[in-house]
N, C-alpha and C. Protein backbone atom coordinates (compact mmCIF):
# COMPACT_ATOMS: atom_id res chain seq x y z
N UNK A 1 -31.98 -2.61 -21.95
CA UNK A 1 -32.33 -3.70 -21.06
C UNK A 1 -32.43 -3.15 -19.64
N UNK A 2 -33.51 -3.69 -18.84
CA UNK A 2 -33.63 -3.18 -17.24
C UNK A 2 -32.58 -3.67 -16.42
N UNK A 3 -32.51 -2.75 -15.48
CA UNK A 3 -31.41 -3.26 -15.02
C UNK A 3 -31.31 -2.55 -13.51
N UNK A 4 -30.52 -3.07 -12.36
CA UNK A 4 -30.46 -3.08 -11.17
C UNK A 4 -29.16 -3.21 -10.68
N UNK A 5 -28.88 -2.11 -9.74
CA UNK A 5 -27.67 -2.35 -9.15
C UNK A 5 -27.79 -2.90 -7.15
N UNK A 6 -26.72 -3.57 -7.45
CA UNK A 6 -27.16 -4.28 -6.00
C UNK A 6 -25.25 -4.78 -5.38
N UNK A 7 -26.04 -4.68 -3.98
CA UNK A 7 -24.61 -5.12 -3.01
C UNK A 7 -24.07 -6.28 -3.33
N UNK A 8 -23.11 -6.97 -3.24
CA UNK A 8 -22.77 -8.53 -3.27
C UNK A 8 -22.77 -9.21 -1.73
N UNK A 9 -23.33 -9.71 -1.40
CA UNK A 9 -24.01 -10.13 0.26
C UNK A 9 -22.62 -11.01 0.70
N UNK A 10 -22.19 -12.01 -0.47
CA UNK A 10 -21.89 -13.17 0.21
C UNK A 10 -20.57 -12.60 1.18
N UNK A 11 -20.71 -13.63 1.71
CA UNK A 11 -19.12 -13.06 2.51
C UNK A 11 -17.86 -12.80 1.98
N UNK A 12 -17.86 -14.33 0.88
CA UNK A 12 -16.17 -14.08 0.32
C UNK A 12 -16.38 -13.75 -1.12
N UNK A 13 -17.81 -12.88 -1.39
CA UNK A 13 -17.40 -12.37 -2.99
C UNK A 13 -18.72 -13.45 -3.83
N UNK A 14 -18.24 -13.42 -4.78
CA UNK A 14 -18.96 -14.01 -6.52
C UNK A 14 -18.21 -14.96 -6.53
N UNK A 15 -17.58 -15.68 -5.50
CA UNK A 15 -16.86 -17.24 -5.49
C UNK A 15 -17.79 -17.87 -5.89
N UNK A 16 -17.24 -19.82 -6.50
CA UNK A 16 -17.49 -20.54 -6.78
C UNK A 16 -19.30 -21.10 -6.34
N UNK A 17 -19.30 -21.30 -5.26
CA UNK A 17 -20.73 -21.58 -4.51
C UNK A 17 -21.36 -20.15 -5.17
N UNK A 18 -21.44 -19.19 -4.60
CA UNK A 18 -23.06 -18.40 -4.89
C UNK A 18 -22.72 -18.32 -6.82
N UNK A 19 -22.00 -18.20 -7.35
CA UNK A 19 -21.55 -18.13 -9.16
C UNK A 19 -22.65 -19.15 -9.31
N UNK A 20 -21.96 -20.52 -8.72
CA UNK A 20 -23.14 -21.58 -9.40
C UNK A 20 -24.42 -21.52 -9.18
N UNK A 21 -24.83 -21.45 -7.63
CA UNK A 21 -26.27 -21.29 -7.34
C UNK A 21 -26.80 -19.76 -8.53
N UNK A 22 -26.43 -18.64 -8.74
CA UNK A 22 -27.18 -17.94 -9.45
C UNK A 22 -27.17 -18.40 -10.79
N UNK A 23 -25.64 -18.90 -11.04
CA UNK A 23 -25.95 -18.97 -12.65
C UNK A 23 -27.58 -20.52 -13.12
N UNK A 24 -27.35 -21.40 -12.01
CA UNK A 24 -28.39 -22.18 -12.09
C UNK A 24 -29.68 -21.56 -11.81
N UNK A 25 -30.13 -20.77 -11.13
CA UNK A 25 -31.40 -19.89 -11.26
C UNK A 25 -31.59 -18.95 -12.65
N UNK A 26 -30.44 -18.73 -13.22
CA UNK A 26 -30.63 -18.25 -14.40
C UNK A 26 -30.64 -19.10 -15.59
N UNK A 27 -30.44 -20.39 -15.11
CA UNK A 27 -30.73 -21.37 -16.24
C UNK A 27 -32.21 -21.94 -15.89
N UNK A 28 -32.39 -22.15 -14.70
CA UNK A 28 -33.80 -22.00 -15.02
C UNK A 28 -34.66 -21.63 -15.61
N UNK A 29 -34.63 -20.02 -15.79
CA UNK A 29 -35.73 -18.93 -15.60
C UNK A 29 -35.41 -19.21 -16.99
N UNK A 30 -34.66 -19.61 -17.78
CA UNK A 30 -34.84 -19.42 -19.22
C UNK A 30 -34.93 -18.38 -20.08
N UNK A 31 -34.16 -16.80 -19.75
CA UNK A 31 -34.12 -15.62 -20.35
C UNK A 31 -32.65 -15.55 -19.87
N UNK A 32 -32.06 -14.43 -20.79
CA UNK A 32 -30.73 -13.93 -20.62
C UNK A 32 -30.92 -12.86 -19.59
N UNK A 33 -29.39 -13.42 -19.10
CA UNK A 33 -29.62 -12.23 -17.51
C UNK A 33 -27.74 -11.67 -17.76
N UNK A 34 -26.99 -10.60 -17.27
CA UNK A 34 -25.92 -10.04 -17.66
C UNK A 34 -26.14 -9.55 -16.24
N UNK A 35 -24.79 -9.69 -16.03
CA UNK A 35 -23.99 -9.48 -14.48
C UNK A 35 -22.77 -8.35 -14.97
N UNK A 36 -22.28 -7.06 -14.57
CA UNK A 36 -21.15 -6.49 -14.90
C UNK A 36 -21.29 -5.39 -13.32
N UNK A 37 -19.53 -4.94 -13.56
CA UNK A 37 -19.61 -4.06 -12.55
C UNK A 37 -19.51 -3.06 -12.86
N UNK A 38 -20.29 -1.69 -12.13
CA UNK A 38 -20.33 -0.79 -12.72
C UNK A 38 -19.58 0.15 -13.57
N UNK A 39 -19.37 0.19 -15.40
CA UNK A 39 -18.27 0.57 -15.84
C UNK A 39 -17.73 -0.09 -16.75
N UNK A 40 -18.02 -1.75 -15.96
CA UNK A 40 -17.71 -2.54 -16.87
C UNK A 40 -18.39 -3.39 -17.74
N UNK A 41 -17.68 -4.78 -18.33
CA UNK A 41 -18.46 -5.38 -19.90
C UNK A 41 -19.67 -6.03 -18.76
N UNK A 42 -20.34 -6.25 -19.41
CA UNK A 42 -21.40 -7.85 -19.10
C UNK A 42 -21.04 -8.71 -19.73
N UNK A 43 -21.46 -9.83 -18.02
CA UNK A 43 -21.07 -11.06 -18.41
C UNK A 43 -22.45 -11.85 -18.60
N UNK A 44 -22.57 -13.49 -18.96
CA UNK A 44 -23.67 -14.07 -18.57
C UNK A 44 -23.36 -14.97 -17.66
N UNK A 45 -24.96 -14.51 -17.00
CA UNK A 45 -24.90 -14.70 -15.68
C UNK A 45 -25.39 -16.00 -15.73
N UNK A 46 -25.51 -16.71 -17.12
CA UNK A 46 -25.77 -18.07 -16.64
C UNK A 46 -24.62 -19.20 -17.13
N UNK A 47 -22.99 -18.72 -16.83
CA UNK A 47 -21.93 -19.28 -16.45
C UNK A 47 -21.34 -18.90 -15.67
N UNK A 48 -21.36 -19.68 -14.31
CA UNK A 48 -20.30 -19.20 -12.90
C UNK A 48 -18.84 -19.19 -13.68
N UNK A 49 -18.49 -19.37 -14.42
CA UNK A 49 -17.10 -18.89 -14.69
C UNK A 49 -17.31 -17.50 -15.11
N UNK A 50 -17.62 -17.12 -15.92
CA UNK A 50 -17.94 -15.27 -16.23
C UNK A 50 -18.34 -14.78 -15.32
N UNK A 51 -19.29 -15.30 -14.00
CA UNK A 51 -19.54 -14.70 -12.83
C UNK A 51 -18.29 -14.51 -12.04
N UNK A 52 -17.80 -15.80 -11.99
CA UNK A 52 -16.51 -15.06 -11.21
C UNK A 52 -15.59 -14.54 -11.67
N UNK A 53 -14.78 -14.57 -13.29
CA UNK A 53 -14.49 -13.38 -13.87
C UNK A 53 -14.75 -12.20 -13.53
N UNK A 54 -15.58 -11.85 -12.45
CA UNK A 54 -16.19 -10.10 -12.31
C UNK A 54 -15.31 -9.86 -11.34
N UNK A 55 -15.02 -10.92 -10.20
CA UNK A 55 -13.75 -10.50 -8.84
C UNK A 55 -14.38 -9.59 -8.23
N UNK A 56 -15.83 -9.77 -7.97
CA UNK A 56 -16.86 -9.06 -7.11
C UNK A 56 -17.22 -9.56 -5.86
N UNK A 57 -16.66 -9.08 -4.65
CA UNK A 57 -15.85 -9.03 -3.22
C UNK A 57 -17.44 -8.78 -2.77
N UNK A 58 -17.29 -9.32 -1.27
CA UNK A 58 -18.68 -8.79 -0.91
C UNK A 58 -18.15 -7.13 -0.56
N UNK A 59 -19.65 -6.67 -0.81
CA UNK A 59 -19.88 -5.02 -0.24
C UNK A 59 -19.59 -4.35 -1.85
N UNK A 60 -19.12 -5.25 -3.24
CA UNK A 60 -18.87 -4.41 -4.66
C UNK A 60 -20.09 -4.17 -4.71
N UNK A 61 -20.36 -3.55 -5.84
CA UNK A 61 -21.94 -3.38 -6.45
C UNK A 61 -21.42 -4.15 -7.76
N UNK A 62 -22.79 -4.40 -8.32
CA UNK A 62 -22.87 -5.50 -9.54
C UNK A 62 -24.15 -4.85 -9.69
N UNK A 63 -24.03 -4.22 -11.54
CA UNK A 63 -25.47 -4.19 -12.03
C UNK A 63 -26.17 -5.70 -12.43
N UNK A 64 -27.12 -5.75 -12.40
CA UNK A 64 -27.82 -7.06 -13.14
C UNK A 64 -28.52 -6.75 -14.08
N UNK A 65 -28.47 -6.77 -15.50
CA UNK A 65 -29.59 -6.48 -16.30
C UNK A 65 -30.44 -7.56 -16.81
N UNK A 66 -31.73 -7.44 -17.27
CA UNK A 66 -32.60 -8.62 -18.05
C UNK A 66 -33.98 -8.20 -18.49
N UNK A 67 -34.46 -8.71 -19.60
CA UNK A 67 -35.55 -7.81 -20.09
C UNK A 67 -36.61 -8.45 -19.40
N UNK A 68 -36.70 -9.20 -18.41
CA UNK A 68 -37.45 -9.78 -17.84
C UNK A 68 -37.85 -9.54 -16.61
N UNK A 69 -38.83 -9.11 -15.79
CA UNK A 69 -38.47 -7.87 -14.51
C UNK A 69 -38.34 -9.13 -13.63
N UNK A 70 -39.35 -10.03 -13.73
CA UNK A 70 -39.49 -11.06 -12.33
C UNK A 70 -38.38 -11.52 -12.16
N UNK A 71 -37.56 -12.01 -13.28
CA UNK A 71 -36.31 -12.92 -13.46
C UNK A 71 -34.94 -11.76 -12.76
N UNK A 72 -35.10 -10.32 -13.01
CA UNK A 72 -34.17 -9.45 -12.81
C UNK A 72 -34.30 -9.36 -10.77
N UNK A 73 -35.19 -9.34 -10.76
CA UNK A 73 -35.47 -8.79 -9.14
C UNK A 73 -35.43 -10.46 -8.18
N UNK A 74 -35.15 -11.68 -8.98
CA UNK A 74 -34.73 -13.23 -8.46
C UNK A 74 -33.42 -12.98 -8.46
N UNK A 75 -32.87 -12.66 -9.57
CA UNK A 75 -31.47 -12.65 -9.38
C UNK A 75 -30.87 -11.59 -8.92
N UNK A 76 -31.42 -10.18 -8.81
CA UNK A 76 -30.34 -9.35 -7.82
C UNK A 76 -30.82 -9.72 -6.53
N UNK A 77 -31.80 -10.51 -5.93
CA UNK A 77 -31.79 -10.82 -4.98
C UNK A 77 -31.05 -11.77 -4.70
N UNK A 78 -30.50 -12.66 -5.49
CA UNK A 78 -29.14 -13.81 -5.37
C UNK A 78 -28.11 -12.87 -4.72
N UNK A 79 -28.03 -11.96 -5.91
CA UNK A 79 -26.88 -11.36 -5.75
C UNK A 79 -26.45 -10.89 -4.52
N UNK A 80 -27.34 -10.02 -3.76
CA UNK A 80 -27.25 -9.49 -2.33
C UNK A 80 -27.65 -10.49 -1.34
N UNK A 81 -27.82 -11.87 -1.54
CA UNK A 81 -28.25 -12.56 -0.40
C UNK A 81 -26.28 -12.85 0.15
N UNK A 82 -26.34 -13.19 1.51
CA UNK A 82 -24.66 -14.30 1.58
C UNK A 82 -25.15 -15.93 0.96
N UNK A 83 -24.81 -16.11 0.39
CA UNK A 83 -25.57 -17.53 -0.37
C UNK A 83 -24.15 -18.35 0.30
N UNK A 84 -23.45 -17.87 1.09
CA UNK A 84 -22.32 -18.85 1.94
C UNK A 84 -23.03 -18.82 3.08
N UNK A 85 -24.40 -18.51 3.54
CA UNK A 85 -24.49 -18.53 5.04
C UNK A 85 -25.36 -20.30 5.08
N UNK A 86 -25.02 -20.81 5.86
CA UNK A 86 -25.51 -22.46 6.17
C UNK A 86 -26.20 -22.28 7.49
C-alpha cells in the first residue's frame, strides 16, 4: 500500500478535534486509509479513537498509507495542517 510520511502540524498533537476532522474526510473519500507511527501497527484512520491511540504530539511523524493516491495526499495533508488553528 502507498504510503507517506508526514509532520503532525496541530499544535497539541492527534487530539480529539483534528482525529475527528480527518477521520471524517476519510469517511468521506470512501477507501481505507491507515495512520501508524513509524515502527509501529496501523490504525484506521477513519476512527478518531485509533487516531488518537497513536499519542502523536505535534512535530511526531505519522506514516499515512492508502491505495488511493488522491485520498493519501488529502489526508497527509490533514495530517500536517494545525487543524486547531481558528
Amino acid at each position: 500500500m502507498p504510503s507517506q510520511t508526514v509532520t503532525v502540524g496541530s499544535r497539541v498533537g492527534l487530539h480529539a478535534r483534528p482525529a475527528a476532522l480527518i477521520a471524517e474526510a476519510v469517511g468521506k473519500a470512501g477507501v481505507p486509509v491507515t495512520l501508524a507511527t513509524p515502527g509501529g501497527n496501523p490504525v484506521d484512520a477513519g476512527s478518531p479513537l485509533m487516531i488518537m491511540t497513536l499519542g502523536a504530539k505535534q512535530g511526531a511523524e505519522v506514516v499515512v498509507s492508502s491505495d488511493d493516491h488522491a485520498v493519501l495526499d488529502r489526508i497527509a495533508g490533514l495530517v500536517a495542517q494545525d487543524l486547531d488553528a481558528e
